[in-house]
C-alpha atoms as a PDB file:
ATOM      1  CA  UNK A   1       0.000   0.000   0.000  1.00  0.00           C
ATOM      2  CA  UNK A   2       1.721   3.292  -1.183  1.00  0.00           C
ATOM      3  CA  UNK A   3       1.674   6.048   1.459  1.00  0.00           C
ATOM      4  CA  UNK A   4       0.478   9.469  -0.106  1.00  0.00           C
ATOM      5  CA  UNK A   5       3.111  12.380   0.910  1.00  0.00           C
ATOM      6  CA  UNK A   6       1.587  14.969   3.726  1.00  0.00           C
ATOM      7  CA  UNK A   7       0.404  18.779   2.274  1.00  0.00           C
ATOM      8  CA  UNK A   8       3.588  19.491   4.760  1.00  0.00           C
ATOM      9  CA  UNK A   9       6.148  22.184   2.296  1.00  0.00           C
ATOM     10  CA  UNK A  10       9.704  21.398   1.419  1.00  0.00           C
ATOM     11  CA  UNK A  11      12.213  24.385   1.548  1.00  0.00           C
ATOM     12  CA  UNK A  12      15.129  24.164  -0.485  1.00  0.00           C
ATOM     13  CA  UNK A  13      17.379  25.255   1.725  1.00  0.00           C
ATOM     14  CA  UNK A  14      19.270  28.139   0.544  1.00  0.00           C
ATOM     15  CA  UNK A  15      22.502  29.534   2.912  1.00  0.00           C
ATOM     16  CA  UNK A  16      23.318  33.146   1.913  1.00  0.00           C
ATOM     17  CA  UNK A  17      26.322  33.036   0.198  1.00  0.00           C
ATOM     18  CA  UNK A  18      24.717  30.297  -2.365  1.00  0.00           C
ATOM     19  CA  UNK A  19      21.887  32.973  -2.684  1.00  0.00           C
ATOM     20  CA  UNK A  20      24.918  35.456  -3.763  1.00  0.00           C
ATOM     21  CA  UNK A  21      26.559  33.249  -6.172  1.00  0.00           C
ATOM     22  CA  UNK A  22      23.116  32.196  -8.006  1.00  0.00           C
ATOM     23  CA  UNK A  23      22.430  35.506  -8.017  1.00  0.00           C
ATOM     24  CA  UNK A  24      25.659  36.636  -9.966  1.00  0.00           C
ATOM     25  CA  UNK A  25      24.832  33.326 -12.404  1.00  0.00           C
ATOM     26  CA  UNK A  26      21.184  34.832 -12.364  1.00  0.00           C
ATOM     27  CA  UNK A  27      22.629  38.145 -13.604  1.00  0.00           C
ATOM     28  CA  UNK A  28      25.199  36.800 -15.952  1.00  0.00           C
ATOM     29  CA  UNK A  29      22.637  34.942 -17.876  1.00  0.00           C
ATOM     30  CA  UNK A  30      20.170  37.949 -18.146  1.00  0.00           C
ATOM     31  CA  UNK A  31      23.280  39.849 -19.663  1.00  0.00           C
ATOM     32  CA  UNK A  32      24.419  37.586 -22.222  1.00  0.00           C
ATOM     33  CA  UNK A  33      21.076  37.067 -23.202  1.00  0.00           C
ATOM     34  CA  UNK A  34      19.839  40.558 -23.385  1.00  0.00           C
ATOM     35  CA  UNK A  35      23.522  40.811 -25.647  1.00  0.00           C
ATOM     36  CA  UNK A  36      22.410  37.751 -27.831  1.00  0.00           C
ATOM     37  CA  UNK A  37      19.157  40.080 -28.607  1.00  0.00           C
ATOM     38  CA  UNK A  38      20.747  43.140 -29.330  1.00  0.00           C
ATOM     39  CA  UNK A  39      23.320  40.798 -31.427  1.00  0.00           C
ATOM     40  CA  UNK A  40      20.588  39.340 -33.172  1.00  0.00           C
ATOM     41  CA  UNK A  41      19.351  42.591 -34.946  1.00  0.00           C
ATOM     42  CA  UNK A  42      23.064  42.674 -36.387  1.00  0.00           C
ATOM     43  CA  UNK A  43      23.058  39.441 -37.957  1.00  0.00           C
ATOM     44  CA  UNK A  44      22.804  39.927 -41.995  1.00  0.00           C
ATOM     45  CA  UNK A  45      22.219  36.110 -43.277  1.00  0.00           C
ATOM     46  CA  UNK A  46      18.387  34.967 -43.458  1.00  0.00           C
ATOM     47  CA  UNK A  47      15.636  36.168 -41.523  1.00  0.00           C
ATOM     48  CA  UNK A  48      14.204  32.978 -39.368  1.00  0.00           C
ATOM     49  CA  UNK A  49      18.197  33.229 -38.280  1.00  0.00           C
ATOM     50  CA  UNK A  50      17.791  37.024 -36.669  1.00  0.00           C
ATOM     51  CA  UNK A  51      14.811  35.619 -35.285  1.00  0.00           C
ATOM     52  CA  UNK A  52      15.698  32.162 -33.817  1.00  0.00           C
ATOM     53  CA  UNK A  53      19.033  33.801 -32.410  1.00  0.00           C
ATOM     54  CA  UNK A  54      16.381  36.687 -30.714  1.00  0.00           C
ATOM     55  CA  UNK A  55      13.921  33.862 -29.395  1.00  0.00           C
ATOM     56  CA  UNK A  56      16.644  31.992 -27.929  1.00  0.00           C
ATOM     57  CA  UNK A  57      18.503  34.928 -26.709  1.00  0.00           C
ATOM     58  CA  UNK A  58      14.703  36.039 -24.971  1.00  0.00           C
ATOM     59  CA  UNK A  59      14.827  32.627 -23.006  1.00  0.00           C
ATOM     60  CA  UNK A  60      17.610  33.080 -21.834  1.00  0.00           C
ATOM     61  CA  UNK A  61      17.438  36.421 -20.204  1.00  0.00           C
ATOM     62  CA  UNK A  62      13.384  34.504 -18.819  1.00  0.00           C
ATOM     63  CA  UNK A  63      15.779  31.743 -17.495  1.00  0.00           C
ATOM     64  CA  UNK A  64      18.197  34.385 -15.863  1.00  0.00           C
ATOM     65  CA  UNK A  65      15.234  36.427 -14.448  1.00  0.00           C
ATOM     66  CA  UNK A  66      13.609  33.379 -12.989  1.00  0.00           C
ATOM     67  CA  UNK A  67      16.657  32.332 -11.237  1.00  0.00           C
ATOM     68  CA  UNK A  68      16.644  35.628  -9.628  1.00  0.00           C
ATOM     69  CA  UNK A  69      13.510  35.275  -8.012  1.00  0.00           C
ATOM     70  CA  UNK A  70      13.605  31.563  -7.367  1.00  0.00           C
ATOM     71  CA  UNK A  71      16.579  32.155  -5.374  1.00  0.00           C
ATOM     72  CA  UNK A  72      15.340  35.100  -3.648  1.00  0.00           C
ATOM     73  CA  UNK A  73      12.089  33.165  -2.538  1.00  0.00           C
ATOM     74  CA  UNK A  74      14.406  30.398  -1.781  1.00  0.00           C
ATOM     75  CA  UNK A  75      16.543  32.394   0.585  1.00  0.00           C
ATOM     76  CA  UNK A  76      13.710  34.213   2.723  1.00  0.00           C
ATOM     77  CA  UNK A  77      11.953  30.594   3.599  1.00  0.00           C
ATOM     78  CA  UNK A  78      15.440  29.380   4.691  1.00  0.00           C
ATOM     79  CA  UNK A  79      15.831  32.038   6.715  1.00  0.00           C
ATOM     80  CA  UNK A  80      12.444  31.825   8.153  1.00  0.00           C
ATOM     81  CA  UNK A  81      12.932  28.406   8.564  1.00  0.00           C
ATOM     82  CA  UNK A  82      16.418  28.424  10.135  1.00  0.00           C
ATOM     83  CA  UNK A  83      14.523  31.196  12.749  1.00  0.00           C
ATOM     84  CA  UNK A  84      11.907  29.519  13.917  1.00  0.00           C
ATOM     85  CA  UNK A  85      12.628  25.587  12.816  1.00  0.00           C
ATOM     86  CA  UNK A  86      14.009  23.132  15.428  1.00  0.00           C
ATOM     87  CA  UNK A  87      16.971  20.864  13.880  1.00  0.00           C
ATOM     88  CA  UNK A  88      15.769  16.844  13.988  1.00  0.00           C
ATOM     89  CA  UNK A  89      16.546  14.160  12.357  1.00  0.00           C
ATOM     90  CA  UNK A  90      14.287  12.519   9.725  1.00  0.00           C
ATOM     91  CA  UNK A  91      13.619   8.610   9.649  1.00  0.00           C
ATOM     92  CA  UNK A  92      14.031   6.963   6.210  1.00  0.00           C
ATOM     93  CA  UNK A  93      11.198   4.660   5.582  1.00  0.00           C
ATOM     94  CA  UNK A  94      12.303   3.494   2.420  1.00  0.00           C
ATOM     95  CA  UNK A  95      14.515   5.087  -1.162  1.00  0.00           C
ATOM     96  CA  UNK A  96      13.566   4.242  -4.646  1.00  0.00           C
ATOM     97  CA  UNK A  97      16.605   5.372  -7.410  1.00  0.00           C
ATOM     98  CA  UNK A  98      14.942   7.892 -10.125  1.00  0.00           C
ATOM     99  CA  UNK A  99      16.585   6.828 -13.175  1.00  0.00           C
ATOM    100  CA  UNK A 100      18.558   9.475 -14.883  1.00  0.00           C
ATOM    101  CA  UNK A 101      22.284  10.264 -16.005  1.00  0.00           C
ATOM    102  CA  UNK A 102      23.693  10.356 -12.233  1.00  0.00           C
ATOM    103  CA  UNK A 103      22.690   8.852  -9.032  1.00  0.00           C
ATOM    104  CA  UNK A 104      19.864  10.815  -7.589  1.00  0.00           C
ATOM    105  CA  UNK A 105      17.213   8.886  -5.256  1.00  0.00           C
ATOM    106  CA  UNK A 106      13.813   9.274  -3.582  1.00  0.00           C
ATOM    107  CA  UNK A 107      13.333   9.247   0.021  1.00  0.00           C
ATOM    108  CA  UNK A 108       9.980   8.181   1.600  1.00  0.00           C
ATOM    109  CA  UNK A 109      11.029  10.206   5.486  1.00  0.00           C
ATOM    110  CA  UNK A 110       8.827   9.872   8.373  1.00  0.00           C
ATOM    111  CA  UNK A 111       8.668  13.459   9.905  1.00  0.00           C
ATOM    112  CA  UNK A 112       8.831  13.054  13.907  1.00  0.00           C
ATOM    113  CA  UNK A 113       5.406  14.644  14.774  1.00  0.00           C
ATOM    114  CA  UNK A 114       2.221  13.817  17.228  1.00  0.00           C
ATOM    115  CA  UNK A 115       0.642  12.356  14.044  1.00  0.00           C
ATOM    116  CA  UNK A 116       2.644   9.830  11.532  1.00  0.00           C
ATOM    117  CA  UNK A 117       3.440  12.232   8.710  1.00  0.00           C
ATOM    118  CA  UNK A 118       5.231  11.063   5.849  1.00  0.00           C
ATOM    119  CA  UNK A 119       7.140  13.408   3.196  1.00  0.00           C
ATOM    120  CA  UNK A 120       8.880  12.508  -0.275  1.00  0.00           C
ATOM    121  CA  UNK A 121      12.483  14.154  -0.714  1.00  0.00           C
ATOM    122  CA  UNK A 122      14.236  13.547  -4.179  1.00  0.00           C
ATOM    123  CA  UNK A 123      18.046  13.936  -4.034  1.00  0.00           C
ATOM    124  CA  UNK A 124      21.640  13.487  -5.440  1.00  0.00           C
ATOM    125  CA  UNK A 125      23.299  14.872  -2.549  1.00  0.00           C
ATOM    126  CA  UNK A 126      26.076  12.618  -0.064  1.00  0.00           C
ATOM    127  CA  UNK A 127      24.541  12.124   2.451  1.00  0.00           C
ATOM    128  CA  UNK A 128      20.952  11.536   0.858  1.00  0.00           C
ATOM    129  CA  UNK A 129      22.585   9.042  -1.577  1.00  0.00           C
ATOM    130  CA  UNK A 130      24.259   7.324   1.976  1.00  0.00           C
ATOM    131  CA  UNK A 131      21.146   7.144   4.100  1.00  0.00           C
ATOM    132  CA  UNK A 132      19.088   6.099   0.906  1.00  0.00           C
ATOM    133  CA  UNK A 133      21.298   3.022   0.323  1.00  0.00           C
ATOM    134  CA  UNK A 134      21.294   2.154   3.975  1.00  0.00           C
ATOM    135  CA  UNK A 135      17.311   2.398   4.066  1.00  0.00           C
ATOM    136  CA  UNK A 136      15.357   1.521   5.746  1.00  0.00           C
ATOM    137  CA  UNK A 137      15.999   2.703   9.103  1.00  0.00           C
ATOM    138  CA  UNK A 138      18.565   5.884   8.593  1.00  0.00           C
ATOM    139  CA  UNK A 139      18.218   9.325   9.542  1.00  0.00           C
ATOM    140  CA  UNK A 140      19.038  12.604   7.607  1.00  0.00           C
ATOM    141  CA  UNK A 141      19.061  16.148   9.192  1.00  0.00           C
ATOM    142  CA  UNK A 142      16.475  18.066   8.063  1.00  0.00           C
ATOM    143  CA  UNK A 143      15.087  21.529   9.895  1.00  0.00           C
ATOM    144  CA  UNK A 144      11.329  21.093  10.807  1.00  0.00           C
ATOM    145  CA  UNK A 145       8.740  23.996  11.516  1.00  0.00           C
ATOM    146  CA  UNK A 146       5.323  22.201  13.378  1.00  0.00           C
ATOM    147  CA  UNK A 147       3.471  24.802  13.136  1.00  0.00           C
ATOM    148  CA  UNK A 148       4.240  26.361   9.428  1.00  0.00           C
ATOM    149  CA  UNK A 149       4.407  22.650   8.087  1.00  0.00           C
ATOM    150  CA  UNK A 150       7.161  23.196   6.362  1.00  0.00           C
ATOM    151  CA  UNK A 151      10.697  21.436   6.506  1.00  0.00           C
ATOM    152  CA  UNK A 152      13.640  21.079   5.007  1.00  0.00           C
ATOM    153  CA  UNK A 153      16.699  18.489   4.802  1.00  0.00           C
ATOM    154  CA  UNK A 154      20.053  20.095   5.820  1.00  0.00           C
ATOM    155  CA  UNK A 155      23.009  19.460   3.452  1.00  0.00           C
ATOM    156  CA  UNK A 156      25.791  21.955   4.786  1.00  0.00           C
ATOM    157  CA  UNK A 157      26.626  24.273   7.394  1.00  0.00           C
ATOM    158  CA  UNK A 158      24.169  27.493   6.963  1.00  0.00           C
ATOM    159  CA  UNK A 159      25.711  30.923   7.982  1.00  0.00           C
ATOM    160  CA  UNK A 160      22.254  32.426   8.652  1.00  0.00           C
END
């Protein structure tokens, strides 16, 4: 019997210095693509080239913009989080590998509340990759807020 995930919310956590440097990739993307558009309008061979060059260009500057805000979103709920979450370890019920080019695993975690709440988190990280192949019955750390519902698994040292 598969256990449905909880409407408990996973925070990516994001420490402030990894905020900075997606930020600066965030704002090198926008740049080059906002060039490849003005460099577009310069290009003398066939039309449909001007304009594939200035559609791709566009979607890049979207994919630089959307970084931005990801990150900043990303940042406040980790700081939240960090303020008012309690550090505890979550419970690995059970891991399922997600197939793909590298090794990146599903975790099934029991979150240690009154009730038995049960969260997915989908990782290629260390120490997810460790306490996935030593499921059932491991532990990762993970920052938990009761009364927000939201948590999220820790994967470095945060400096606030």
């Amino acid at each position: 019997m598969p256990v449905e995930p909880s409407e408990w919310t996973e925070v990516e956590l994001t420490s402030s210095r990894g905020a900075v440097a997606q930020r600066w990739i965030a704002v090198v993307l926008s740049l080059t693509g906002a060039i490849g558009v003005v460099f577009s309008f310069f290009m003398q061979p066939e039309w449909w080239a001007v304009i594939s060059m200035g559609l791709v260009s566009l979607f890049i500057v979207v994919i630089g913009i959307s970084l931005w805000f990801n990150t900043g979103m990303n940042a406040a709920a980790t700081a939240e989080l960090l303020e008012v979450g309690t550090r505890i370890p979550f419970r690995v019920l059970s891991a399922e590998e997600v197939a793909d080019d590298s090794i990146i695993y599903r975790l099934l975690l029991r979150v240690p509340a009154d009730e038995l709440v049960v969260v997915h988190h989908q990782c290629s990280q260390g120490q997810c990759v460790e306490a996935a192949r030593e499921a059932p019955g491991s532990e990762v750390p993970a920052i938990l807020d009761r009364v927000t519902k939201s948590w999220g698994v820790v994967h470095s040292r945060f400096d606030g």
